[in-house]
PDB file of N, CA and C in Angstrom:
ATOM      1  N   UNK A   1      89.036 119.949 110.863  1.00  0.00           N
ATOM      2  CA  UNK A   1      88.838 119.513 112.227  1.00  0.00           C
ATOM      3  C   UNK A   1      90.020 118.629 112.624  1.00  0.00           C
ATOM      4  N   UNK A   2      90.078 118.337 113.991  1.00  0.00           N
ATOM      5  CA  UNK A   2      91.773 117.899 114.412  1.00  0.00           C
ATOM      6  C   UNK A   2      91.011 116.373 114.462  1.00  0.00           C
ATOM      7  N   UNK A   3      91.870 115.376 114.819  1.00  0.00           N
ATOM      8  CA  UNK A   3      91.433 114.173 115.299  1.00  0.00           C
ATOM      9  C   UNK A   3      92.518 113.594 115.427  1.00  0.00           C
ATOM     10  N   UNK A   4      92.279 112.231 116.491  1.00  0.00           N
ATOM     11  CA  UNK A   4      92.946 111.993 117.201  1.00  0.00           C
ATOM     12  C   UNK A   4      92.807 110.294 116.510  1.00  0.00           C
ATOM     13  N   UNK A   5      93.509 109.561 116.213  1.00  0.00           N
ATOM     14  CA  UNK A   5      93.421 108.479 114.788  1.00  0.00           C
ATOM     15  C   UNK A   5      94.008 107.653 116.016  1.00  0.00           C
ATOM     16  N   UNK A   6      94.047 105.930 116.239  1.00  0.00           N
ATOM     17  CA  UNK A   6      95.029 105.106 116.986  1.00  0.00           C
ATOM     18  C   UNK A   6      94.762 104.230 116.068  1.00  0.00           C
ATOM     19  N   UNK A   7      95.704 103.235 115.755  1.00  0.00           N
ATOM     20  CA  UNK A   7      96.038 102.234 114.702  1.00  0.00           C
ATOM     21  C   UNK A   7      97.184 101.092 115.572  1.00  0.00           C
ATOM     22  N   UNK A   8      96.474 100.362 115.551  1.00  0.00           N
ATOM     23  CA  UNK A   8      97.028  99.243 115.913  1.00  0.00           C
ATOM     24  C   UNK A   8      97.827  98.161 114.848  1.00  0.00           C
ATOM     25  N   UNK A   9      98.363  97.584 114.301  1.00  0.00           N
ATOM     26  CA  UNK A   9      99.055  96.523 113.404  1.00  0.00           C
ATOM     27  C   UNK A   9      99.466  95.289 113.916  1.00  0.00           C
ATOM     28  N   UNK A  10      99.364  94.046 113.780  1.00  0.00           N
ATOM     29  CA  UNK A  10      99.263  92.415 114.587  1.00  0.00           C
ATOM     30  C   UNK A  10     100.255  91.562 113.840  1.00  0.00           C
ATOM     31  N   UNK A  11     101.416  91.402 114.502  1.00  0.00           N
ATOM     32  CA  UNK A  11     102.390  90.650 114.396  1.00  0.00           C
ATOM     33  C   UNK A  11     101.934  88.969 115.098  1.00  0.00           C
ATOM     34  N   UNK A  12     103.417  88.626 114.827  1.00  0.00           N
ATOM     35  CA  UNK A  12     103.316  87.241 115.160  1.00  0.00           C
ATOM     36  C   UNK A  12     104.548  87.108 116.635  1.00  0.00           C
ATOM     37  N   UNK A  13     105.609  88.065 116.025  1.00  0.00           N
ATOM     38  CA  UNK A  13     106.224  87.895 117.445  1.00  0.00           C
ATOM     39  C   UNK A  13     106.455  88.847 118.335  1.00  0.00           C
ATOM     40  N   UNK A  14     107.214  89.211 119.760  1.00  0.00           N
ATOM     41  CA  UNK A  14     106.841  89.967 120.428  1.00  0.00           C
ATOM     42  C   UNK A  14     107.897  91.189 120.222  1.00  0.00           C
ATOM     43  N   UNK A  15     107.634  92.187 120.131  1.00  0.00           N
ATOM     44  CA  UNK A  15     108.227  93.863 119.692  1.00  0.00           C
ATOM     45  C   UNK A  15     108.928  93.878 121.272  1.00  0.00           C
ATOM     46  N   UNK A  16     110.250  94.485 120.760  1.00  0.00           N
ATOM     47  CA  UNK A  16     110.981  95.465 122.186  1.00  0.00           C
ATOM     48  C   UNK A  16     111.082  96.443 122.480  1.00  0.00           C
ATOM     49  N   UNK A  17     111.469  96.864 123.603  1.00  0.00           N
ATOM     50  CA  UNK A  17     111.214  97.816 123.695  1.00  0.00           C
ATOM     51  C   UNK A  17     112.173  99.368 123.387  1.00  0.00           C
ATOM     52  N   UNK A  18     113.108  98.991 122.628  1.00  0.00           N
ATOM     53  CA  UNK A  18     113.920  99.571 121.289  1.00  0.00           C
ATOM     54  C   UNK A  18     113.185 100.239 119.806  1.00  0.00           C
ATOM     55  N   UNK A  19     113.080  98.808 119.462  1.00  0.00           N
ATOM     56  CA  UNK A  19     111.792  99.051 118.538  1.00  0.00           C
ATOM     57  C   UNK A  19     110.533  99.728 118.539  1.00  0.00           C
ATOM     58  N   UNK A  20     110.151  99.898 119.868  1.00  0.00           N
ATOM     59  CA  UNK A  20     108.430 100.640 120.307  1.00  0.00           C
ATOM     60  C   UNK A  20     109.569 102.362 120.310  1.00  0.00           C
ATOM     61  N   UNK A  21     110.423 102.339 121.135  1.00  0.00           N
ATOM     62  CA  UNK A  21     111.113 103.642 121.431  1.00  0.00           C
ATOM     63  C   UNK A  21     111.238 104.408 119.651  1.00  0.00           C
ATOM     64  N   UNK A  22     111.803 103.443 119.031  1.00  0.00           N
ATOM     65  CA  UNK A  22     112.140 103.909 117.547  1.00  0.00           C
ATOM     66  C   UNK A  22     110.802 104.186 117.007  1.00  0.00           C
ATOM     67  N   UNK A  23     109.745 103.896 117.452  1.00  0.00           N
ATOM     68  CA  UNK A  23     108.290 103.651 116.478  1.00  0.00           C
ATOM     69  C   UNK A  23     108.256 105.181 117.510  1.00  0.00           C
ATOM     70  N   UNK A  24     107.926 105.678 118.341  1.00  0.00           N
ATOM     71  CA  UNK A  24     107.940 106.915 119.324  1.00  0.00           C
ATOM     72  C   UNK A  24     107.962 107.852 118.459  1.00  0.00           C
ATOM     73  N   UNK A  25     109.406 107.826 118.601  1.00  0.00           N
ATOM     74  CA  UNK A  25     110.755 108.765 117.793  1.00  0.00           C
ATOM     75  C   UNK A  25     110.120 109.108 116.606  1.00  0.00           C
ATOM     76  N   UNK A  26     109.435 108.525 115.545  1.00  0.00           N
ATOM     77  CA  UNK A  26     109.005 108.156 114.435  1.00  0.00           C
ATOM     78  C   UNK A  26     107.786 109.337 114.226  1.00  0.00           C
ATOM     79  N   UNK A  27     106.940 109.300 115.474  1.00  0.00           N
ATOM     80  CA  UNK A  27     105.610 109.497 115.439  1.00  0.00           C
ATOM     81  C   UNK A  27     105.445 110.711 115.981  1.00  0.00           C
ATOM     82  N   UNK A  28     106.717 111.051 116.648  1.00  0.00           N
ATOM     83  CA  UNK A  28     106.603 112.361 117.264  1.00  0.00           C
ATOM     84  C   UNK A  28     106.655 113.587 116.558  1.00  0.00           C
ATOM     85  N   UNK A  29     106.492 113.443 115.962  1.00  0.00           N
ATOM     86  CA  UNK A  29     106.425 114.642 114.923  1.00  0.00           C
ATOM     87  C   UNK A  29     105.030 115.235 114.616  1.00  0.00           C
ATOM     88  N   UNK A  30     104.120 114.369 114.478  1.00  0.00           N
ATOM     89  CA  UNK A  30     102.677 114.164 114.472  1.00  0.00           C
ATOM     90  C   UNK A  30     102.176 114.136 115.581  1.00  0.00           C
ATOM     91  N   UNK A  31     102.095 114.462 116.593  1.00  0.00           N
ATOM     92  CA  UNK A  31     101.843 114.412 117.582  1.00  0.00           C
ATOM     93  C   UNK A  31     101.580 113.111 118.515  1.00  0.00           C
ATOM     94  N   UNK A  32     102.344 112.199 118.053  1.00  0.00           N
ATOM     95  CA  UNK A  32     101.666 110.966 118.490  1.00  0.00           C
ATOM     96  C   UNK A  32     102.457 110.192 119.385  1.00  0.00           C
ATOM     97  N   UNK A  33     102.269 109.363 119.862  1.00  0.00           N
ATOM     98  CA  UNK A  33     102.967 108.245 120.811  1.00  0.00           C
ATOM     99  C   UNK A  33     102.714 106.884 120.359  1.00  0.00           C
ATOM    100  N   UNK A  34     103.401 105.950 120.878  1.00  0.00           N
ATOM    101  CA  UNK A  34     103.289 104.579 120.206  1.00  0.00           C
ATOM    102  C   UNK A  34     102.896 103.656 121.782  1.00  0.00           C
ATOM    103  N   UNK A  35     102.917 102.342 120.998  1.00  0.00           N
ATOM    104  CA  UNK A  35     102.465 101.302 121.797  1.00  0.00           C
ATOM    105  C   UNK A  35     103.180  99.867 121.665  1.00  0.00           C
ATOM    106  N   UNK A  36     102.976  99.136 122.724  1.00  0.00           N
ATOM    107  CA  UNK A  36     103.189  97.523 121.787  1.00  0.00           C
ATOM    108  C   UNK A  36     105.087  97.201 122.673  1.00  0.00           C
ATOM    109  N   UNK A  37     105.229  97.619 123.767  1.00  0.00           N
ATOM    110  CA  UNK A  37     106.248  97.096 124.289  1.00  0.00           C
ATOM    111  C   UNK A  37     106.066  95.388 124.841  1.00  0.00           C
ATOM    112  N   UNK A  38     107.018  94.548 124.399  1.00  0.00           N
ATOM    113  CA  UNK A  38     106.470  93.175 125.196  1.00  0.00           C
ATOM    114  C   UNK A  38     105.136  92.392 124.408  1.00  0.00           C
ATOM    115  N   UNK A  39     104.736  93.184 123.455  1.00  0.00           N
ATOM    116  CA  UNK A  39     103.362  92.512 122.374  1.00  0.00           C
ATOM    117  C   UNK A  39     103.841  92.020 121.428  1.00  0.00           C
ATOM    118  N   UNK A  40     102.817  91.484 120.782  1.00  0.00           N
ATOM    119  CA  UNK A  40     102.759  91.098 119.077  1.00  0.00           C
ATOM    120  C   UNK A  40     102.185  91.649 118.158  1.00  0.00           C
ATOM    121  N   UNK A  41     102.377  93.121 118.723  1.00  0.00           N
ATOM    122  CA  UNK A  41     101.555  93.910 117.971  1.00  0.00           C
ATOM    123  C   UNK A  41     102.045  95.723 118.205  1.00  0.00           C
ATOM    124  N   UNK A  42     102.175  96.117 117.295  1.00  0.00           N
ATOM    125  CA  UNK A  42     102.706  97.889 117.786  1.00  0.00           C
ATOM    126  C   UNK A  42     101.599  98.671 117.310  1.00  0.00           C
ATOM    127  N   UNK A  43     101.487 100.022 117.949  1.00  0.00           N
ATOM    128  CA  UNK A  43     100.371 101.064 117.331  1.00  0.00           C
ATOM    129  C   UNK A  43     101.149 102.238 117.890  1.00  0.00           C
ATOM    130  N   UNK A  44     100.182 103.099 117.337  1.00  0.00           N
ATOM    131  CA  UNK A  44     100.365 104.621 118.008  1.00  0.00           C
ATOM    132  C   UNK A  44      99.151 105.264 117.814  1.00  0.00           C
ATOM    133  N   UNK A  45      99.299 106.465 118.511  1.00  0.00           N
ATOM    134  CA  UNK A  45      97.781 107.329 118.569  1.00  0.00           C
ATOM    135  C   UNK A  45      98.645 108.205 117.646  1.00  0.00           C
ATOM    136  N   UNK A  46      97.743 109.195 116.378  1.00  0.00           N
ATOM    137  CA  UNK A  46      98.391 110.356 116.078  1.00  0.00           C
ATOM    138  C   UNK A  46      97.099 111.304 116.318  1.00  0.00           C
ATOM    139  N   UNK A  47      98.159 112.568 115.828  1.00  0.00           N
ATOM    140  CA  UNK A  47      96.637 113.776 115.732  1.00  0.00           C
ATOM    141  C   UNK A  47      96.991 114.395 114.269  1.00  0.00           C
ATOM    142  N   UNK A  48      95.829 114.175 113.623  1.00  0.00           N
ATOM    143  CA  UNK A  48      95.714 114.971 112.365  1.00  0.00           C
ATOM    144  C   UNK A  48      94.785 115.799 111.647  1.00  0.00           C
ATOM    145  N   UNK A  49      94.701 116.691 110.876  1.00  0.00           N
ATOM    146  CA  UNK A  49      93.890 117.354 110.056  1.00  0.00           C
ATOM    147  C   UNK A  49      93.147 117.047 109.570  1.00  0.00           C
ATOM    148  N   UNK A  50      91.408 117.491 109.324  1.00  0.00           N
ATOM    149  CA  UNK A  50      90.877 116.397 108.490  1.00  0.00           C
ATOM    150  C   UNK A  50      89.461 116.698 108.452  1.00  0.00           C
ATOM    151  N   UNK A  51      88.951 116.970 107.072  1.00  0.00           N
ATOM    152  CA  UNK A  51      87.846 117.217 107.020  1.00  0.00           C
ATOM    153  C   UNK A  51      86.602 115.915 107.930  1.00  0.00           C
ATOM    154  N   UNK A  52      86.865 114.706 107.655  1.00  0.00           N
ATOM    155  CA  UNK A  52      86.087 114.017 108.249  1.00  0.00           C
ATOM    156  C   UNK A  52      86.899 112.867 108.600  1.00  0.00           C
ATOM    157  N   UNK A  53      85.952 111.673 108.991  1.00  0.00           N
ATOM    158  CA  UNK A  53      86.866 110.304 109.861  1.00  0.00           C
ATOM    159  C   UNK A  53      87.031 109.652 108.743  1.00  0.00           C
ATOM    160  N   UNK A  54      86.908 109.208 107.623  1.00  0.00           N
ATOM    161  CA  UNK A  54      87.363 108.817 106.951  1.00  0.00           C
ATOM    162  C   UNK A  54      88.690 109.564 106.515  1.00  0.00           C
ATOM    163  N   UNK A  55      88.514 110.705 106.211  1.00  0.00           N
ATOM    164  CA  UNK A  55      90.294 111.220 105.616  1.00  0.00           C
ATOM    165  C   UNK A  55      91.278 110.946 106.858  1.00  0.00           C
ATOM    166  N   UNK A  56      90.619 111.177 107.680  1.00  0.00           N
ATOM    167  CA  UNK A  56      91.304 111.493 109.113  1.00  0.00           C
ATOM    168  C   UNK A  56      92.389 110.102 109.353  1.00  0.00           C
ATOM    169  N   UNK A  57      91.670 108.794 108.973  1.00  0.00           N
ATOM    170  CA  UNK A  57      92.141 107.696 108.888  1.00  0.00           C
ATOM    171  C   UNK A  57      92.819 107.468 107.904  1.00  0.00           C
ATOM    172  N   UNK A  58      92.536 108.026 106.781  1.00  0.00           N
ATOM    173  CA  UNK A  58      93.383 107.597 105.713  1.00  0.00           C
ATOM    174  C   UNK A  58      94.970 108.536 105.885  1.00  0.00           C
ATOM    175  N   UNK A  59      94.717 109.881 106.460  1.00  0.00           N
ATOM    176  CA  UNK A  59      95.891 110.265 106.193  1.00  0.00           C
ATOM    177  C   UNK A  59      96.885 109.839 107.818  1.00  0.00           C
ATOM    178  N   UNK A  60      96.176 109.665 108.788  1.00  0.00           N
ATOM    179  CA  UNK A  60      96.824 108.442 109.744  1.00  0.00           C
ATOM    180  C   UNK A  60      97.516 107.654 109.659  1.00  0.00           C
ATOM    181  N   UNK A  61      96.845 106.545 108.784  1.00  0.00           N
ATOM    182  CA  UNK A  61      97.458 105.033 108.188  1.00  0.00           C
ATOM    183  C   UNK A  61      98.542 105.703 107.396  1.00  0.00           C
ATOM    184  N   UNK A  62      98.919 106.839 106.653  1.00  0.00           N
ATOM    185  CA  UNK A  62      99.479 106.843 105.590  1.00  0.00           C
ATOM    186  C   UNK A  62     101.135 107.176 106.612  1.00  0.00           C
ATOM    187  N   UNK A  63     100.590 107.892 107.766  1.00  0.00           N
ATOM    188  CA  UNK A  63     101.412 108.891 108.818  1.00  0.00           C
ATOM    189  C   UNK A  63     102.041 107.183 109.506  1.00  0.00           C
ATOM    190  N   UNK A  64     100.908 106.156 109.934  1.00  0.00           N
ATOM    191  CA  UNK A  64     101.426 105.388 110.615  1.00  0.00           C
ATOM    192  C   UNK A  64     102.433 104.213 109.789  1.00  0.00           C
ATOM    193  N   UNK A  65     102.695 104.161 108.682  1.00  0.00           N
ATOM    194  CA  UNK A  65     102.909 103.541 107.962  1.00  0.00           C
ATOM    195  C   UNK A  65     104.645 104.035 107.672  1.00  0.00           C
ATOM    196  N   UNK A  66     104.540 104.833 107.329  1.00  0.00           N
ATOM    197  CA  UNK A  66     105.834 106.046 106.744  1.00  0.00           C
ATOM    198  C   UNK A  66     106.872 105.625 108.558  1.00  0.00           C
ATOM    199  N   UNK A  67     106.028 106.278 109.865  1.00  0.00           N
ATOM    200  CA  UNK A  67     106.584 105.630 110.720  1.00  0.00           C
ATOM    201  C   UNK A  67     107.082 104.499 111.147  1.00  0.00           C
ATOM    202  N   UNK A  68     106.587 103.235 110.823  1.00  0.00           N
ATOM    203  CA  UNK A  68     107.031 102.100 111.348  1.00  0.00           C
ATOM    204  C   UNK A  68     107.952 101.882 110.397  1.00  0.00           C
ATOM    205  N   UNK A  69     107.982 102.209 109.152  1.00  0.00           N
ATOM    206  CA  UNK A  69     108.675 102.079 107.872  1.00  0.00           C
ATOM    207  C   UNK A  69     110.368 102.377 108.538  1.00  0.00           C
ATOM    208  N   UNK A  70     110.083 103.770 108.945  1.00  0.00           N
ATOM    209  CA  UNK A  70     111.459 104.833 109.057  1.00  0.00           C
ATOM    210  C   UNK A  70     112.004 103.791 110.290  1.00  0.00           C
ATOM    211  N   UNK A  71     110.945 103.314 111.176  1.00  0.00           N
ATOM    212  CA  UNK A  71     111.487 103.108 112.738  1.00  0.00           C
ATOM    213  C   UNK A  71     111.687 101.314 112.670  1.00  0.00           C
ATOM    214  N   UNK A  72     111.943 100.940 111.297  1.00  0.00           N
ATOM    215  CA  UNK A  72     112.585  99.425 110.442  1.00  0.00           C
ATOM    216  C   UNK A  72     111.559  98.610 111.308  1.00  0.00           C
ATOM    217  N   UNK A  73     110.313  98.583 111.372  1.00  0.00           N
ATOM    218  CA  UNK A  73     109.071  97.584 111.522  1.00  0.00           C
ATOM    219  C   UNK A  73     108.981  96.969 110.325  1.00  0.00           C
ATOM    220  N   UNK A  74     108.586  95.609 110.750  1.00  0.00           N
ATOM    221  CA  UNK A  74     107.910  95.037 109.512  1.00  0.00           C
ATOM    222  C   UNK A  74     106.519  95.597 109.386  1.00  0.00           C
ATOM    223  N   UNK A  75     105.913  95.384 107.968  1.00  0.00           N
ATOM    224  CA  UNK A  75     104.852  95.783 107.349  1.00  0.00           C
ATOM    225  C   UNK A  75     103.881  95.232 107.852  1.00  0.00           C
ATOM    226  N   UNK A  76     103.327  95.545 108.780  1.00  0.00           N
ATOM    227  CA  UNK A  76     102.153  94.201 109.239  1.00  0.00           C
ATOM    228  C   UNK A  76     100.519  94.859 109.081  1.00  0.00           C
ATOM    229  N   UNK A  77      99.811  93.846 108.837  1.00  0.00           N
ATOM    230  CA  UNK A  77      98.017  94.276 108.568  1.00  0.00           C
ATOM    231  C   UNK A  77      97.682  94.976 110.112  1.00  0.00           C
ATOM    232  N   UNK A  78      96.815  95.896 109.651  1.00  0.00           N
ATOM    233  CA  UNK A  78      96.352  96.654 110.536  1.00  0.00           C
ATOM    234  C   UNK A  78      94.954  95.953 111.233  1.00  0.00           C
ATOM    235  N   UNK A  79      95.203  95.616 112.661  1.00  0.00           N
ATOM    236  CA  UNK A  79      94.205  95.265 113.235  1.00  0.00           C
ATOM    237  C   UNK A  79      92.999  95.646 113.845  1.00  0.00           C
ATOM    238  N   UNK A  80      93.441  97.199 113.857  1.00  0.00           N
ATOM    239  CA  UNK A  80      92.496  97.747 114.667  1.00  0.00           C
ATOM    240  C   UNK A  80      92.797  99.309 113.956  1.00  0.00           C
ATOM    241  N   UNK A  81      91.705 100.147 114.084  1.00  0.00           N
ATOM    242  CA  UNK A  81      91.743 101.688 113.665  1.00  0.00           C
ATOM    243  C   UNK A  81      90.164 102.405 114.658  1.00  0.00           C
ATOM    244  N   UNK A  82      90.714 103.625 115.039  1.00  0.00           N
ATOM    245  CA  UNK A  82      89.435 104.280 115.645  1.00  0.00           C
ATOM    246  C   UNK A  82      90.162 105.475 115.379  1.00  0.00           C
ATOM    247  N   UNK A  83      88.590 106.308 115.127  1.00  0.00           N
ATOM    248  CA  UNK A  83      89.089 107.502 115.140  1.00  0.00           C
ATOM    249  C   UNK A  83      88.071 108.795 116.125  1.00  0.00           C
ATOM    250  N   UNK A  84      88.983 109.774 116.927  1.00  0.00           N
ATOM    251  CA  UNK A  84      88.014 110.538 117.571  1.00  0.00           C
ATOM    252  C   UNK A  84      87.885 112.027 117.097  1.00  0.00           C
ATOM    253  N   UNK A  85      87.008 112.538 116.693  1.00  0.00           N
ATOM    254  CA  UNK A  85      86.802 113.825 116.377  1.00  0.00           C
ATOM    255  C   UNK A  85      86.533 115.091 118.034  1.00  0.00           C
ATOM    256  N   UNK A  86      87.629 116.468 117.747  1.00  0.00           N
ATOM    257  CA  UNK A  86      87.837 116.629 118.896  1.00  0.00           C
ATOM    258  C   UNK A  86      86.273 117.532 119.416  1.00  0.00           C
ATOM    259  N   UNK A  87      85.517 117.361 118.515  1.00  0.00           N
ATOM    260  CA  UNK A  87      84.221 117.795 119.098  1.00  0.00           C
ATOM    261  C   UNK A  87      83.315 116.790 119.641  1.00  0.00           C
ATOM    262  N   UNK A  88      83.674 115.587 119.648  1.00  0.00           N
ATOM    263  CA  UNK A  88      82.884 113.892 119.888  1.00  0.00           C
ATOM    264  C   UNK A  88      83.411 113.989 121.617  1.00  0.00           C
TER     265      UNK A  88
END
């Protein structure tokens, strides 16, 4: 089943909008878009494969992670996660 994962991560200072563009760039591959211009905090929505919401999230985080990585974010705790199943 497809799903649609958003993950948020909570910094301390405020992201530009370079950095959100590079986190984009990052995510687009996965179908996703990012967030967090002008915040203290970046995310993106992706879409992934996935027997249920738990994998769905895990292989998300793993997708959102690899991204902020590539797009030189710091490592920050994840504040927020939802996930939508495209039959919900």
């Amino acid at each position: 089943m497809r799903w649609s994962v958003g993950i948020e991560a909570d910094g301390e200072r405020v992201f530009t909008r370079e950095e959100i563009v590079r986190l984009a760039d990052a995510v687009a591959a996965s179908g996703g878009i990012a967030s967090g211009i002008g915040t203290t905090s970046y995310g993106a929505r992706l879409l992934v494969e996935a027997p249920d919401r738990e994998k769905a999230i895990t292989l998300a985080t793993a997708e959102f992670r690899r991204a902020a990585k590539a797009a030189g974010l710091p490592s920050l705790p994840v504040g927020r996660v939802e996930a939508v199943g495209e039959d919900e």
